[in-house]
C-alpha atoms as a PDB file:
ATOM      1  CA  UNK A   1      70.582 112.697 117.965  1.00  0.00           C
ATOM      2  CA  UNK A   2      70.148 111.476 114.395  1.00  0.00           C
ATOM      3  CA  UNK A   3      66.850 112.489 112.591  1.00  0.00           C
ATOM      4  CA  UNK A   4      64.517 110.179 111.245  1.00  0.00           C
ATOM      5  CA  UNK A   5      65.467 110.647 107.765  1.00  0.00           C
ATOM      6  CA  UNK A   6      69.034 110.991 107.929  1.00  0.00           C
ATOM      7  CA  UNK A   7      71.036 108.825 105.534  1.00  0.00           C
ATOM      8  CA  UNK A   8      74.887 108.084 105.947  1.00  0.00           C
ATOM      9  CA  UNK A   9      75.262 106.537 102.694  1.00  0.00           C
ATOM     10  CA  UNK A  10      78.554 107.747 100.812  1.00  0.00           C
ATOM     11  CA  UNK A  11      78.075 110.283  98.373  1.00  0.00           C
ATOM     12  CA  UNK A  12      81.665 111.400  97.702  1.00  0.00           C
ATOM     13  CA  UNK A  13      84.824 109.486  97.244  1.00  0.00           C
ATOM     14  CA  UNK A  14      88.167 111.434  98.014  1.00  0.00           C
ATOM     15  CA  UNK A  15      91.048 110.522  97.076  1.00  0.00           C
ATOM     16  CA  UNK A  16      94.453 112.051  98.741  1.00  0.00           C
ATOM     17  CA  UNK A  17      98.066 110.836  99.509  1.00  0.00           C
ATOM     18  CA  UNK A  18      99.043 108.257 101.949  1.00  0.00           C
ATOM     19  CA  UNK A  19     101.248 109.739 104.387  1.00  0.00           C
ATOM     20  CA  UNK A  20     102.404 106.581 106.636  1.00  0.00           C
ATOM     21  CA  UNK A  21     103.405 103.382 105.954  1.00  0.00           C
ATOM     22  CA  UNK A  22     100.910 101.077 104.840  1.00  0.00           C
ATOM     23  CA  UNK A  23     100.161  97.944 102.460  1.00  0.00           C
ATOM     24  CA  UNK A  24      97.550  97.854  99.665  1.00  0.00           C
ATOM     25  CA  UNK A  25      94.567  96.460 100.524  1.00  0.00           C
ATOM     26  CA  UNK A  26      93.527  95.185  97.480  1.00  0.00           C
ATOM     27  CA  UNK A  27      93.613  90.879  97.639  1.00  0.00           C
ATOM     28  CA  UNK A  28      97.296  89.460  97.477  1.00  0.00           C
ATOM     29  CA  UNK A  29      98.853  92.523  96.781  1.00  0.00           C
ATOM     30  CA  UNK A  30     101.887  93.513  98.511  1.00  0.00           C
ATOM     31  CA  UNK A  31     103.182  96.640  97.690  1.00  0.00           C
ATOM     32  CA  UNK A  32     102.947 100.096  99.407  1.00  0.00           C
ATOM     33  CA  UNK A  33      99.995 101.921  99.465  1.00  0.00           C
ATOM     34  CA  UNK A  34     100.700 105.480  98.134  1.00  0.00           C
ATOM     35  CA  UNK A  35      96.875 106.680  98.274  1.00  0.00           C
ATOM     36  CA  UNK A  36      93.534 106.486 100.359  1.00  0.00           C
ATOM     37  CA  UNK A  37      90.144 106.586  99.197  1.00  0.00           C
ATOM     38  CA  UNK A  38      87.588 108.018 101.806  1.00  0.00           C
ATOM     39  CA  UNK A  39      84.304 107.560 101.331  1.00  0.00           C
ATOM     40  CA  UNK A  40      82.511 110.692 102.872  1.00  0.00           C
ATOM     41  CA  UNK A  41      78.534 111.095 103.317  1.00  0.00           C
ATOM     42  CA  UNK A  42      76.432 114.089 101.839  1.00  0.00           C
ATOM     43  CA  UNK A  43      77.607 116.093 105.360  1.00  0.00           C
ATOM     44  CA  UNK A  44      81.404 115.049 104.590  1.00  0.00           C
ATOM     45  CA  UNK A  45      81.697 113.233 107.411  1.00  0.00           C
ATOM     46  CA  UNK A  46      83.672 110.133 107.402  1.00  0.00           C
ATOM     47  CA  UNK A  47      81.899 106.894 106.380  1.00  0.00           C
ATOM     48  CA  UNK A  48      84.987 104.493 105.809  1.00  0.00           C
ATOM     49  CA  UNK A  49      88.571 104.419 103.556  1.00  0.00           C
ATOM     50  CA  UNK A  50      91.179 102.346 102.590  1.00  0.00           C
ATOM     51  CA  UNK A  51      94.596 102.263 101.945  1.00  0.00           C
ATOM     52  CA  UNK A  52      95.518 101.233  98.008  1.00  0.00           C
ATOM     53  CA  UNK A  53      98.644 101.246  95.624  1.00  0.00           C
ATOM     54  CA  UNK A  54      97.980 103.328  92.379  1.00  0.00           C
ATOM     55  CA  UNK A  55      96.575 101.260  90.202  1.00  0.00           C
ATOM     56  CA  UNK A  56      94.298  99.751  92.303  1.00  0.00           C
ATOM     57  CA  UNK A  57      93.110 102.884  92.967  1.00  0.00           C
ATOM     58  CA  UNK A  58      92.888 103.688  89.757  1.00  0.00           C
ATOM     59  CA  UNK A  59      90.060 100.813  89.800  1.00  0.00           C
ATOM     60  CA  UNK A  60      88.439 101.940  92.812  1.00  0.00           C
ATOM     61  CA  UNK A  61      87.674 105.407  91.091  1.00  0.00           C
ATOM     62  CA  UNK A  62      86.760 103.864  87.879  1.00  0.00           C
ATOM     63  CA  UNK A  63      84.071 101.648  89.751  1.00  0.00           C
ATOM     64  CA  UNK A  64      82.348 104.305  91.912  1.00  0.00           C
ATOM     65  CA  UNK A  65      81.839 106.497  89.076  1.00  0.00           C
ATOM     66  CA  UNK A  66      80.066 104.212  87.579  1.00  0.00           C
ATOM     67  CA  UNK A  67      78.182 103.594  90.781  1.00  0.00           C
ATOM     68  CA  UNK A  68      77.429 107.938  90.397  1.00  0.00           C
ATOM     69  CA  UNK A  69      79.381 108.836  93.720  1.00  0.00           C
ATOM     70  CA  UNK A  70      81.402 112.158  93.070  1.00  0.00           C
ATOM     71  CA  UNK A  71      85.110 111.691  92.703  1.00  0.00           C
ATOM     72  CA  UNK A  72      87.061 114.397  94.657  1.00  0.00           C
ATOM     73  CA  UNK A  73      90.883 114.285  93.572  1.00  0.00           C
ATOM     74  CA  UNK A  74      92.656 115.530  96.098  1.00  0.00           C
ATOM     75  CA  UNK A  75      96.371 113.647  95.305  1.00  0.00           C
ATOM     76  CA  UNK A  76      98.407 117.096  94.795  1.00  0.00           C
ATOM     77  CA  UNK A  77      96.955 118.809  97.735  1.00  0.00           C
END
């Protein structure tokens, strides 16, 4: 049962390799999505992801960092 003061809000933002076939996410783009960014909360559970093609990514990263998640690279694992 969840406590009163439990908070899933994502704290951490990995970032690994795509391994099936998927399309980018991002709006009107149709290319292959090569990575996934999972959001994780402070427990590292899962709190959502999505499937994007590098650059977009790229983006993605750029914006949560701003945003003061932690960015955990994980793309040569």
């Amino acid at each position: 049962m969840l406590q009163p003061d439990f908070d899933s809000s994502p704290t951490t933002v990995r970032i690994h390799r795509c391994k099936y076939v998927s399309r980018c996410k991002a709006r009107r783009c149709l290319k292959r999505a090569s990575l996934i960014a999972e959001k994780t909360d402070v427990a590292g559970r899962h709190v959502r992801q999505i499937e994007l093609y590098s650059q977009h990514c790229q983006i993605v990263i750029e914006r949560e960092r701003s945003r003061g998640l932690e960015i955990s690279d994980r793309r040569n694992e």
